[in-house]
Protein backbone atom coordinates (compact mmCIF):
# COMPACT_ATOMS: atom_id res chain seq x y z
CA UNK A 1 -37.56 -50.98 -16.51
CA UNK A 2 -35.44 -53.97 -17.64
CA UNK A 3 -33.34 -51.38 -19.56
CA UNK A 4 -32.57 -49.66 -16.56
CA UNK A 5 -31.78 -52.86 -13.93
CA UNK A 6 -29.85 -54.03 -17.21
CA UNK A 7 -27.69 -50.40 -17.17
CA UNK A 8 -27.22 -50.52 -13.52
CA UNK A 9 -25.72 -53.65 -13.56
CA UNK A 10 -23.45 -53.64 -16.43
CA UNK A 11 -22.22 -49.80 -14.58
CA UNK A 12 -21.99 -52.26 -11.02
CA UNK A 13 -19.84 -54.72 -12.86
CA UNK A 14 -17.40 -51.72 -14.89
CA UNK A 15 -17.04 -49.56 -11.98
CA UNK A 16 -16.49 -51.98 -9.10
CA UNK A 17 -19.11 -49.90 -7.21
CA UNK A 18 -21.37 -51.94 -5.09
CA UNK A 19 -23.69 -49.47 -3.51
CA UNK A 20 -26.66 -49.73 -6.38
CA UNK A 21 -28.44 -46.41 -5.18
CA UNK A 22 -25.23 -44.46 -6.00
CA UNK A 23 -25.63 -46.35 -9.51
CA UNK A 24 -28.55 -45.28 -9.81
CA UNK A 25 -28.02 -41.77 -8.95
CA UNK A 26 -24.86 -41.49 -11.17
CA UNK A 27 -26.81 -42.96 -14.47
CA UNK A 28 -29.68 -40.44 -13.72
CA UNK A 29 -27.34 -37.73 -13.46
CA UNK A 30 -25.58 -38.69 -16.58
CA UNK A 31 -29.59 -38.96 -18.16
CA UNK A 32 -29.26 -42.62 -18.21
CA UNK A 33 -26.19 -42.64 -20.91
CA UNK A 34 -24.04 -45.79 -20.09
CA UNK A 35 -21.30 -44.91 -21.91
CA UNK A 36 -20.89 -40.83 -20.93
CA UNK A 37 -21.51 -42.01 -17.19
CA UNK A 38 -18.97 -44.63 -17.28
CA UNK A 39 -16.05 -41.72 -19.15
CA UNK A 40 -17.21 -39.34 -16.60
CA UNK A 41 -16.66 -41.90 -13.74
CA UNK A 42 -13.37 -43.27 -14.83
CA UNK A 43 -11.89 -39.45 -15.84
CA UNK A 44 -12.71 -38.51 -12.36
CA UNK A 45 -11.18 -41.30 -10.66
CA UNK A 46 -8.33 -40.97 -13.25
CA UNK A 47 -7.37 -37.20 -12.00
CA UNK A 48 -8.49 -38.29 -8.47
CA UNK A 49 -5.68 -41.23 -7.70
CA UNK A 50 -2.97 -38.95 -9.39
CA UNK A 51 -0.25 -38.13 -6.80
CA UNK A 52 0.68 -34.99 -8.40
CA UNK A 53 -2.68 -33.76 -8.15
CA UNK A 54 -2.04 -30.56 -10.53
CA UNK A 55 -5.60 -29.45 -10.37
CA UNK A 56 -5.54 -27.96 -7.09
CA UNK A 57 -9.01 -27.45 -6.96
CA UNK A 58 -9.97 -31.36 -7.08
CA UNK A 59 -10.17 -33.29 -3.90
CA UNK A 60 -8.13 -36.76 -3.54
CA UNK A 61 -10.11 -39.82 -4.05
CA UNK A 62 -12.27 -41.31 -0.96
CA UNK A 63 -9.50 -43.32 -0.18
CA UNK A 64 -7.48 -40.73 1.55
CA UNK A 65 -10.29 -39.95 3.92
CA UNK A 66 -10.02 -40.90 7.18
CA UNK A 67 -11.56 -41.34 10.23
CA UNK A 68 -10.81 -38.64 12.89
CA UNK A 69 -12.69 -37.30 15.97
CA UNK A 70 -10.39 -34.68 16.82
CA UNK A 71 -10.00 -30.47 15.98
CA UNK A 72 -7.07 -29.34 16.67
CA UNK A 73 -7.19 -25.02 17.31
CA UNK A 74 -4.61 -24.31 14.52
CA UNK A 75 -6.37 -25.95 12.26
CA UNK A 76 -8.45 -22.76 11.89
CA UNK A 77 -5.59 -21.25 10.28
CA UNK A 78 -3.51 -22.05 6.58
CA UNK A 79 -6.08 -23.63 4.90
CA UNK A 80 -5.39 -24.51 1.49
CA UNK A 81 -6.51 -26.94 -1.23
CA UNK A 82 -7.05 -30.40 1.28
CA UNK A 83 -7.97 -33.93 1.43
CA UNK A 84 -10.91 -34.92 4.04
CA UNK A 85 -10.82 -36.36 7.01
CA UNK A 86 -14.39 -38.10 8.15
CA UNK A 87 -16.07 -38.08 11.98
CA UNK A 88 -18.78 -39.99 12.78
CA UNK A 89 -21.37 -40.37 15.12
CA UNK A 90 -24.40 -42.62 15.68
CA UNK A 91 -26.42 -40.39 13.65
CA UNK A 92 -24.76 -40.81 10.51
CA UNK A 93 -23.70 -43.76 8.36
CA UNK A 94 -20.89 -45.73 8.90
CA UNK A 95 -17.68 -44.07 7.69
CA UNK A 96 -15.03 -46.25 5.67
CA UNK A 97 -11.84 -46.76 7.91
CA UNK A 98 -8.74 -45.06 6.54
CA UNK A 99 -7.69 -48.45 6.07
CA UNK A 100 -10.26 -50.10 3.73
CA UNK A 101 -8.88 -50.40 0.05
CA UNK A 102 -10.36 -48.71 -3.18
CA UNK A 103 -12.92 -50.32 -5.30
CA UNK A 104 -10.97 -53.09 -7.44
CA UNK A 105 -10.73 -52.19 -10.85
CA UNK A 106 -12.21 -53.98 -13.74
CA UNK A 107 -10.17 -57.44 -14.98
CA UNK A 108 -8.43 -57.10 -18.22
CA UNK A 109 -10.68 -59.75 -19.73
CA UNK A 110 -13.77 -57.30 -19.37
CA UNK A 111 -11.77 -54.63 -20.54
CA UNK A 112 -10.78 -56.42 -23.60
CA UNK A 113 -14.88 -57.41 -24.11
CA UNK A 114 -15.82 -53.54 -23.76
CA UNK A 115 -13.36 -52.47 -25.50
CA UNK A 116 -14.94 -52.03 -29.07
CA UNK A 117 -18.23 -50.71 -27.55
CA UNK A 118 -15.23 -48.07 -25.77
CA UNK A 119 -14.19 -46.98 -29.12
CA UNK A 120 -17.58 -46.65 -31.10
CA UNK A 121 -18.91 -44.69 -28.28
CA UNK A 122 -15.75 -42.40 -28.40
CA UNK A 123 -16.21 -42.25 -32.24
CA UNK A 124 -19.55 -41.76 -32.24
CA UNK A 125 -18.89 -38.67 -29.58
CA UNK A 126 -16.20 -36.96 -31.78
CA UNK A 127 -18.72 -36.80 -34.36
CA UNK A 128 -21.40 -35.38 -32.67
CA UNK A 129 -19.66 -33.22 -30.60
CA UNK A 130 -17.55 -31.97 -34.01
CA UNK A 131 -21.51 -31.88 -35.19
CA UNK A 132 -22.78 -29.79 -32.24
CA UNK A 133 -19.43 -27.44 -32.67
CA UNK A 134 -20.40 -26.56 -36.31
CA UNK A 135 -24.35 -25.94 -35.39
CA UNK A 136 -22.92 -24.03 -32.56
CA UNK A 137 -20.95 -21.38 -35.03
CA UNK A 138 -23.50 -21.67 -37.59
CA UNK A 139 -26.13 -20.26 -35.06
CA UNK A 140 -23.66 -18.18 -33.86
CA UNK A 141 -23.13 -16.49 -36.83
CA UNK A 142 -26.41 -16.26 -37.74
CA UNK A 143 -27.85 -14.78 -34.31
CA UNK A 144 -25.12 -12.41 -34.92
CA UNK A 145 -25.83 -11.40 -38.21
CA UNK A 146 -29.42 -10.30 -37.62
CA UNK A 147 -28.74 -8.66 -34.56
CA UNK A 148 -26.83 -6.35 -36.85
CA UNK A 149 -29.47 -6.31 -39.03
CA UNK A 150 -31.87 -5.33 -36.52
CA UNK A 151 -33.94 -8.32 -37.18
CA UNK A 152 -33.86 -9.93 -33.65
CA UNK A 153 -36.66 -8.23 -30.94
CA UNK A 154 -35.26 -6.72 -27.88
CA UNK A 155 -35.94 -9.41 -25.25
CA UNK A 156 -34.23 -11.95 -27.46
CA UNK A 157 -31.49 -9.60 -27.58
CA UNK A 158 -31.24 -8.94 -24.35
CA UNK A 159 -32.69 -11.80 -22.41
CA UNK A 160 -34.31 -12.07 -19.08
CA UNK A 161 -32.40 -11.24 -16.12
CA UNK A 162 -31.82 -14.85 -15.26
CA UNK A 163 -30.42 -16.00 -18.40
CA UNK A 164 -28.44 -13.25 -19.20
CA UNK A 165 -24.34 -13.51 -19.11
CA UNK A 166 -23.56 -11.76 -16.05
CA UNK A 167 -20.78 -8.76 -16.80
CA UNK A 168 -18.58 -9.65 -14.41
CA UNK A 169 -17.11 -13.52 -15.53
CA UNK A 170 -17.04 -16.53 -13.19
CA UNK A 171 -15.31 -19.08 -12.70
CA UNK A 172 -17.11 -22.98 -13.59
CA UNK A 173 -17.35 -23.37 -9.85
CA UNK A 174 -19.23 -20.43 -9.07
CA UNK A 175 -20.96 -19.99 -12.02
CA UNK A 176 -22.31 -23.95 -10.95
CA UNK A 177 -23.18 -22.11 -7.47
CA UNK A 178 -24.61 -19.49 -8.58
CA UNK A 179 -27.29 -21.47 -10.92
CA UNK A 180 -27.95 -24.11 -8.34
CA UNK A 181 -28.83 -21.43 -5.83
CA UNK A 182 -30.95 -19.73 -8.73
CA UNK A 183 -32.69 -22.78 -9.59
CA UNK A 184 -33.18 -23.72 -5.62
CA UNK A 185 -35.12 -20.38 -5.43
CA UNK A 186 -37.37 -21.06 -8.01
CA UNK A 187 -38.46 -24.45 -7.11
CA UNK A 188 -38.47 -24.06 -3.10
CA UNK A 189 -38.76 -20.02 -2.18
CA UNK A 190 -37.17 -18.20 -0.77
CA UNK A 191 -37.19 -19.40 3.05
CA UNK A 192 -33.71 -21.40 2.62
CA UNK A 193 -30.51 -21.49 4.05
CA UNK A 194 -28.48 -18.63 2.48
CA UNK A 195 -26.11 -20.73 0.02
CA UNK A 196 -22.89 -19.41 -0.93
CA UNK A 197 -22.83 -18.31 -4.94
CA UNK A 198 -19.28 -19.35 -5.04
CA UNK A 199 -16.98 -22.86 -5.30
CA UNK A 200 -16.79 -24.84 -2.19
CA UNK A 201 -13.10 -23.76 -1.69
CA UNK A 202 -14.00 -21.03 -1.33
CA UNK A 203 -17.53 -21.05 0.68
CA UNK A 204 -15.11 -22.79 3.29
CA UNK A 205 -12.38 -19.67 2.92
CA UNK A 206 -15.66 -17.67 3.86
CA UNK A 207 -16.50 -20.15 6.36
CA UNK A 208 -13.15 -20.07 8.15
CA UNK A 209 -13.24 -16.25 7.77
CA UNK A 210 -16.34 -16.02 10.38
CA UNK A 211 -14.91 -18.65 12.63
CA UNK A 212 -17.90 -21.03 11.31
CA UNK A 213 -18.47 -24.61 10.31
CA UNK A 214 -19.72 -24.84 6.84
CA UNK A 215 -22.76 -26.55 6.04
CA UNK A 216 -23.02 -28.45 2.78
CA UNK A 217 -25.95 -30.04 0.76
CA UNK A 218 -25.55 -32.12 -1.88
CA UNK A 219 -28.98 -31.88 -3.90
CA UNK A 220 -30.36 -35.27 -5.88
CA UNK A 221 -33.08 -33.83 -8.22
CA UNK A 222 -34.19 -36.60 -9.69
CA UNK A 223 -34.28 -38.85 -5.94
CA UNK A 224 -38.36 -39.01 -4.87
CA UNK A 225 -37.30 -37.92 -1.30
CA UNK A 226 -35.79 -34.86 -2.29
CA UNK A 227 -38.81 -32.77 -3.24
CA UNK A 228 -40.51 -33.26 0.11
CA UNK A 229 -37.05 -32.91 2.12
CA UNK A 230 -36.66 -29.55 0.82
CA UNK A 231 -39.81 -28.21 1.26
CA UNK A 232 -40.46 -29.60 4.53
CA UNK A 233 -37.03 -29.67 6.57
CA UNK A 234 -34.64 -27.54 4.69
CA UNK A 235 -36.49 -24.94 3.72
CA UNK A 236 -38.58 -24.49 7.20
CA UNK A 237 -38.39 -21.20 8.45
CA UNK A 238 -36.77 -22.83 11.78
CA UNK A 239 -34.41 -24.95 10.01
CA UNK A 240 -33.28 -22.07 7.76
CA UNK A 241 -32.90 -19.75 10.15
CA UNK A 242 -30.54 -21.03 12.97
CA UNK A 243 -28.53 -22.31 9.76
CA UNK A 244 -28.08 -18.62 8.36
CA UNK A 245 -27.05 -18.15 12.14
CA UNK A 246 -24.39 -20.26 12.98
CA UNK A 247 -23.21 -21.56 9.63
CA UNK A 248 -22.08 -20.70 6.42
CA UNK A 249 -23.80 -22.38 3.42
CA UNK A 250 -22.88 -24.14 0.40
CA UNK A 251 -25.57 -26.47 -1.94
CA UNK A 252 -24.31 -27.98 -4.79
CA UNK A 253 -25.95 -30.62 -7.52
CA UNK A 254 -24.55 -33.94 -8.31
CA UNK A 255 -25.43 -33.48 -12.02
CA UNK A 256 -22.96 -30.47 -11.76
CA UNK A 257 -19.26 -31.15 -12.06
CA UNK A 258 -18.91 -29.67 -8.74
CA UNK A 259 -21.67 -31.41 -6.40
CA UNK A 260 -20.60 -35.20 -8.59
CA UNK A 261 -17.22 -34.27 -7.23
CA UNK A 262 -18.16 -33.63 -3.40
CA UNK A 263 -20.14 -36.68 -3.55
CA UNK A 264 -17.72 -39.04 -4.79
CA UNK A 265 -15.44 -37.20 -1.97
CA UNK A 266 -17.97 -37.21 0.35
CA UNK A 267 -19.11 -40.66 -0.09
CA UNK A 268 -22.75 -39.63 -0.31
CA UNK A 269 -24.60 -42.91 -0.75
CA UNK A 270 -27.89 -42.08 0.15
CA UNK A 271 -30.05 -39.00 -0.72
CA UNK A 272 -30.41 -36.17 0.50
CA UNK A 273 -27.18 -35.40 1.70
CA UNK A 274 -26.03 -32.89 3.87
CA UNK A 275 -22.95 -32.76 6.23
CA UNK A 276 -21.38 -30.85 8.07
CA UNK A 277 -17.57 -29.53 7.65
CA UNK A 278 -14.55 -27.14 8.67
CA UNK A 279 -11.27 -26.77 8.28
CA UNK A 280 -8.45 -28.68 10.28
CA UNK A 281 -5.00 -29.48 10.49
CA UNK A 282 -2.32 -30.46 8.00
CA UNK A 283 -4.19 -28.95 4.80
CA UNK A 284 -7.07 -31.36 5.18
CA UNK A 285 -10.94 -30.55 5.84
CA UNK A 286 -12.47 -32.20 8.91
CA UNK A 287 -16.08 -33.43 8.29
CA UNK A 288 -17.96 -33.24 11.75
CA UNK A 289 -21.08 -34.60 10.79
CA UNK A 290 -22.97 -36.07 7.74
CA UNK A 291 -26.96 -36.55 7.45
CA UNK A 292 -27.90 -39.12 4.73
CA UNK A 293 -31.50 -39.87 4.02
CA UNK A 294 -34.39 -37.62 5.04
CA UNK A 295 -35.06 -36.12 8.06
CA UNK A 296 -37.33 -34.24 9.87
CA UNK A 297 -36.99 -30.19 10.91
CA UNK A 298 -36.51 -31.37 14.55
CA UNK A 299 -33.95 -34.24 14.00
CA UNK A 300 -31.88 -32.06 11.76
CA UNK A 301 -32.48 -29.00 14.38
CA UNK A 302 -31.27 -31.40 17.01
CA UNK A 303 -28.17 -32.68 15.01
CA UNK A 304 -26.75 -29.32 13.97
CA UNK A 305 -27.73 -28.03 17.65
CA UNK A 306 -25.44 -30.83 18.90
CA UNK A 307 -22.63 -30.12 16.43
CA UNK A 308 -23.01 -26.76 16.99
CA UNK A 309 -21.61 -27.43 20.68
CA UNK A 310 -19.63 -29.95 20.67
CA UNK A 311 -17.53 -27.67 18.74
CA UNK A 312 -18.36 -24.26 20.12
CA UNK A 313 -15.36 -24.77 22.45
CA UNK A 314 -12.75 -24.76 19.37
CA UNK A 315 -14.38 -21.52 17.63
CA UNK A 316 -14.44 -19.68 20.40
CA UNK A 317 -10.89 -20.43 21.48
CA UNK A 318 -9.93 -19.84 17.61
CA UNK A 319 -11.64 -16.61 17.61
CA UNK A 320 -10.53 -15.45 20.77
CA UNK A 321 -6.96 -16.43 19.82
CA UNK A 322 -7.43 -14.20 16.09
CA UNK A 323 -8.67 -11.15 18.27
CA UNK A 324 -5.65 -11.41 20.13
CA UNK A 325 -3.46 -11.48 17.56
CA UNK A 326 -5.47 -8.71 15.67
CA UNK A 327 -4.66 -6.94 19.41
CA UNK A 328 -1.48 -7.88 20.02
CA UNK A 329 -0.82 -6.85 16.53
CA UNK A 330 -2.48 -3.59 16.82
CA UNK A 331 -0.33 -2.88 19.78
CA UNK A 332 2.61 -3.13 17.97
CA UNK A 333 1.15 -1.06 15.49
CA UNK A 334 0.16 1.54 17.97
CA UNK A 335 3.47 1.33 19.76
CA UNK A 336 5.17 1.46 16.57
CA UNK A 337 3.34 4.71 15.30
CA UNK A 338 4.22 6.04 19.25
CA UNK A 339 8.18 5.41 18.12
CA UNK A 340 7.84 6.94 15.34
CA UNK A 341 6.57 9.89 16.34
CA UNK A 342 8.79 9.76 19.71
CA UNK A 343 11.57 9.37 17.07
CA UNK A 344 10.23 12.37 14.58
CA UNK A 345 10.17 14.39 17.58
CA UNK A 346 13.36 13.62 19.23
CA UNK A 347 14.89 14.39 15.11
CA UNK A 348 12.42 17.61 15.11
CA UNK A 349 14.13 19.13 18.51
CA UNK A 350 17.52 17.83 17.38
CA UNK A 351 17.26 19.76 13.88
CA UNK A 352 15.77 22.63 16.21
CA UNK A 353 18.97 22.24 18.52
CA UNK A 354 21.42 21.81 15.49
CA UNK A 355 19.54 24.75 13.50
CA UNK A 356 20.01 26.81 16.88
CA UNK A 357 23.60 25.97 17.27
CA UNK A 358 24.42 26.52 13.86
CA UNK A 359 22.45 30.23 14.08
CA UNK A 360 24.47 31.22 16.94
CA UNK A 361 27.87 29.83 15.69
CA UNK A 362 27.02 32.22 12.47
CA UNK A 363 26.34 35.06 14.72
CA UNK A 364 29.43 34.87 16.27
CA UNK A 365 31.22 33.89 13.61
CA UNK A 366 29.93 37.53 12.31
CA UNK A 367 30.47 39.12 15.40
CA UNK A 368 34.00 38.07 15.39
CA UNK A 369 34.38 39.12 11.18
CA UNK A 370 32.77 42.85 13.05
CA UNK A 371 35.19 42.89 15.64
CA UNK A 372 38.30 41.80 13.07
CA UNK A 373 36.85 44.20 10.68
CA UNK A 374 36.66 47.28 13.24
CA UNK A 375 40.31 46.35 14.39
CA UNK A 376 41.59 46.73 11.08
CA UNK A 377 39.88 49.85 10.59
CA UNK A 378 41.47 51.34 14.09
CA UNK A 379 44.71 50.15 13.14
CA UNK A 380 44.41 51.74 9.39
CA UNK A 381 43.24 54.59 11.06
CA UNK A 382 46.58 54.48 13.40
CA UNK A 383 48.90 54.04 10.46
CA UNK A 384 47.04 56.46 8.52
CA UNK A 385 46.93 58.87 10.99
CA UNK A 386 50.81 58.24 11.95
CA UNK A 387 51.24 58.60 8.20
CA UNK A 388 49.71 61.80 8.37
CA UNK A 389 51.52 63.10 11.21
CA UNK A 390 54.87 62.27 9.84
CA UNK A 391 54.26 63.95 6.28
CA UNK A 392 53.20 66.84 8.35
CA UNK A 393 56.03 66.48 10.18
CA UNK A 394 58.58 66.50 7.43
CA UNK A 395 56.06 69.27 5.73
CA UNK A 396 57.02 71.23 8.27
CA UNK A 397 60.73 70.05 8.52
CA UNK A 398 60.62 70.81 4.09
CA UNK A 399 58.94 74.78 5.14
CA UNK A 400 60.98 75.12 7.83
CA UNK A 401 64.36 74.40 5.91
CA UNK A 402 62.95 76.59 2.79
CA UNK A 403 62.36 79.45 4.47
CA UNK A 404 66.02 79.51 5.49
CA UNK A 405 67.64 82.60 8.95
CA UNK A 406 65.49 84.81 9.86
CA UNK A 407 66.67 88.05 8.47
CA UNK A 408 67.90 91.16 11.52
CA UNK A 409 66.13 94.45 10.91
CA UNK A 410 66.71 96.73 8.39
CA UNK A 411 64.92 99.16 6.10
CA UNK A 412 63.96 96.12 3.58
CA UNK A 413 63.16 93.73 6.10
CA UNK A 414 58.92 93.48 7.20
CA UNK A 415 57.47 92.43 10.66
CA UNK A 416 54.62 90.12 10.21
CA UNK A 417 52.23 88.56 13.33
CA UNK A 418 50.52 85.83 12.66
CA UNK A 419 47.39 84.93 15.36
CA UNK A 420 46.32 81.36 15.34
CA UNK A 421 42.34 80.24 15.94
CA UNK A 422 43.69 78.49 19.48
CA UNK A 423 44.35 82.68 20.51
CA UNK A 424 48.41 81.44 19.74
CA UNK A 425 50.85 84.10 18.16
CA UNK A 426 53.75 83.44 16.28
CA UNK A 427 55.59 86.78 15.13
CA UNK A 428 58.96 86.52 12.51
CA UNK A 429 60.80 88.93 10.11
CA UNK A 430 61.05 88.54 6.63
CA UNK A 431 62.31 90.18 3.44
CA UNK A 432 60.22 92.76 2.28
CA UNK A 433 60.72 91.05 -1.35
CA UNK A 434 59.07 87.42 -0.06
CA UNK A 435 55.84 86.36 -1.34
CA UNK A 436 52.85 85.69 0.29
CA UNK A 437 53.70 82.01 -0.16
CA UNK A 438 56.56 82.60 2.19
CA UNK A 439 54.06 83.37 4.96
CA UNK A 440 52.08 79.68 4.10
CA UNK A 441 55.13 78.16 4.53
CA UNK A 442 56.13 80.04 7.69
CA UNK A 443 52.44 79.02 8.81
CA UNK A 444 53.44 75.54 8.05
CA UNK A 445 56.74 74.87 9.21
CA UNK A 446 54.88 75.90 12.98
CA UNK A 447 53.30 73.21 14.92
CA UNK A 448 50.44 75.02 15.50
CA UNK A 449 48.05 74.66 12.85
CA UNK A 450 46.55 70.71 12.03
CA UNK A 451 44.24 71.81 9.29
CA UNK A 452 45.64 71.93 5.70
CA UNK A 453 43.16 74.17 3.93
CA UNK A 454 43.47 77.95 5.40
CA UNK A 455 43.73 81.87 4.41
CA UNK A 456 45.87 84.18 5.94
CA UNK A 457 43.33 87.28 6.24
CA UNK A 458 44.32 90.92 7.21
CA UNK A 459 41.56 92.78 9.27
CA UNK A 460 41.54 96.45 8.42
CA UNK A 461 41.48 96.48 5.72
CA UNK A 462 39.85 93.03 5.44
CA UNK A 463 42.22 91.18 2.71
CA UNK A 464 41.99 87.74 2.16
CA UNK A 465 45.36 86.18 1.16
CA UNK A 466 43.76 83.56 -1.60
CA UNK A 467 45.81 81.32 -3.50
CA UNK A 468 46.15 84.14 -6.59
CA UNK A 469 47.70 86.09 -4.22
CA UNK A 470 50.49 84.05 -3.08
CA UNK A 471 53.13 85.23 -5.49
CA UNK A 472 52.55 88.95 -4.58
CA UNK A 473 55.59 90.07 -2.56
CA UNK A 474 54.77 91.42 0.62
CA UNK A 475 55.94 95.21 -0.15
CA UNK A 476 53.24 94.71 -3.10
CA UNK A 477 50.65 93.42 -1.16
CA UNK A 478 50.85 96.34 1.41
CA UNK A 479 52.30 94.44 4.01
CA UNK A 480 55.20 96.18 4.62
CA UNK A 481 56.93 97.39 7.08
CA UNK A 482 54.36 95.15 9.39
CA UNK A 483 51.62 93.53 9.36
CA UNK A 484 49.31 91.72 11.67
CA UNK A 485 47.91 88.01 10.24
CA UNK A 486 45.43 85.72 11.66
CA UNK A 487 44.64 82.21 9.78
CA UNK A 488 41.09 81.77 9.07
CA UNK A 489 40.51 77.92 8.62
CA UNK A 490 37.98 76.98 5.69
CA UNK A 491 34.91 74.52 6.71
């Protein structure tokens, strides 16, 4: 026992700390080991004062927390890595003002007196952790080696459920969640507020997610009121229950990295620990309420029932002002998607319009290439058909001037009719020595006659006149002294 009061001190008089329960809660965590707990403390207040902060999952050191009674209802919204800011009541301890200074550090005279014991133990942890590194590989290797072998039994291959490596990896924060909450189970049931298996970050992302306050615990294992506070208050069905209702969770140890952190942050000086916390303004976290020492189902009931409404009021006004938002946004959305398709429509019955317009602006463009079209025809037709008229015209003018005077009568000289299909007659004399041609070209040279492919056919006897009978002379042919014609036009 004297090695222990002896410990305390000497940590009291390195640290600066004067609160000797903490002390004696930090030794235990660090299994009594003056020098690791003394490291561990000065590392962490090390990375805590730096300004830079580049781990921006660490919290600042206690010395930025402040005292503040007041939520504002944006601070609901942005949260991201913060600071704390502390409100008391009458029910908790006394808070440290924002004011008070940071734990002096030790003089350089006691730093110069601990300084060899500094670098033995530093020395003496190289080894062994260079040591623990080689026995790691060596079993390593070896555990490897006869699972290949087959030499290692199924359940020590495989493990039990709870000690096996999950598949999906996590990170240290929620891997620390996830075996405090295992390890809760086991020792207290199952009756328990509903901890969050992740980091505290994010526990209070989940938190201000469902417009709740988050509810922490900080869990002593080795403090003698713990046992019978968890059993009895926290774990009562009661208890548990309106927790799981109006909060979200998150339990952390202080001989985890995580839950030494929140303590130190928290200023948790007596055990157990639980508080109460949610996100405010500014990037900082607002802590409404902390319970130190234990308590009884009813008084923590009563304190988390009294939280609960003093700060209803700024939930309720944060959620209603999210729905609204998720409205007013899904109005915009809505009346978007209704200009849109206001828009498509308006495009569809222009395309409909221009595809219309451009249809009948084709059709008359082809009515008009018709109507060109059927005018050129006419007028070919006119220019063919004056064409035609005037070679008949100078056919007849060419027949006319061949067939040279009419000849008076005489002996040699033949008589010949010639009856047209119109019932016309056209009589002339000719020499009896013409041809047969001579009467096509008589035929010809009369504007009587529009077809161009005809016979000259006597009736009795019936003689057609063909064409290799045109050079027969008209004595020859029987047609003399007179004959009597008619022109038979061929289909």
């Amino acid at each position: 026992m004297v090695d222990f009061e002896d410990k305390v001190a000497y940590f009291q008089a390195v640290t600066g700390l004067e609160d000797r329960d903490l002390c004696t809660e930090i030794l235990a965590a660090h299994n009594w080991d003056l020098d690791l707990a003394i490291i561990s403390f000065s590392s962490d207040s090390s990375s805590s004062n730096n300004p830079t902060n580049p781990n921006p999952n660490e919290f600042v050191d206690n010395s930025n927390i402040e005292s503040s009674g007041q939520l504002n209802l944006n601070s609901w919204e942005g949260l991201d890595r913060s600071e704390l800011t502390r409100h008391e009541d009458s029910e908790s301890t006394v808070a440290i003002p924002a004011t008070a200074a940071p734990a002096p550090a030790p003089g350089l005279a006691w730093k110069l007196i601990t300084l060899p014991i500094s670098v033995v133990s530093g020395s003496l942890g190289l080894i062994s952790g260079a040591i623990g590194l080689g026995v790691w590989v060596a079993t390593g290797v070896l555990s490897r080696s006869l699972g290949l072998l087959g030499l290692v039994s199924g359940s020590a291959r495989n493990g039990d459920a709870s000690a096996s490596t999950p598949l999906v990896s996590l990170s240290a924060a929620a891997s620390e969640a996830f075996d405090f909450v295992a390890a809760f189970e086991r020792d207290y049931g199952t009756i328990r507020p509903n901890f969050v298996t992740e980091g505290f970050m994010d526990s209070l992302q989940q938190s201000r997610q469902a417009y709740k306050m988050l509810f922490v615990y900080l869990h002593s294992p080795d403090h003698p009121d713990t046992p019978v506070f968890c059993e009895q208050s926290l774990c009562s069905e009661a208890l548990a229950a309106y927790i799981n209702e109006n909060f979200v969770s998150w339990g952390g140890s202080i001989r985890a990295s995580e839950g030494f952190k929140m303590s130190n942050s928290l200023k948790a000086s007596r055990y157990p620990f639980c508080a109460v916390v949610m996100a405010a303004t500014n990037q900082r976290i607002a802590l409404l309420q902390q319970i130190e020492g234990p308590k009884s189902p009813e008084q923590m009931l009563a304190i988390l029932q009294r939280v609960v409404e003093e700060s209803a009021p700024v939930l309720v006004t944060a959620r209603l002002d999210a729905e609204e938002r998720r409205n007013n946004l899904r109005l915009r959305e809505e009346q978007d998607a209704a200009y849109r398709a206001a828009l498509e429509a308006d495009q569809a019955r222009e395309r409909q319009r221009k595809e219309e317009q451009d249809r009948l602006e084709r059709e008359a463009a082809e009515a008009e290439r018709k109507l060109k079209e059927e005018e050129e025809a006419r007028e070919r037709a006119a220019c063919e058909a004056a064409e035609k008229e005037a070679a008949l015209a100078r056919r007849r003018q060419e027949k006319a001037i061949s067939l040279g005077a009419e000849p008076e009568k005489g002996p040699n000289v033949t008589q010949v009719l010639v009856r047209f299909p119109t019932g016309e007659r056209k009589e002339r004399r000719f020499h009896s020595t013409a041809t047969i041609q001579t009467l096509y070209d008589y035929v010809d040279s009369l504007d009587c006659l529009n077809a161009e492919k005809y016979n000259l056919v006597s009736n009795f006897p019936r003689v057609v006149y063909s064409v290799e009978k045109r050079s027969m002379s008209l004595k020859e042919a029987g047609l003399h002294p007179q004959a009597s014609l008619f022109v038979e036009v061929e289909s």
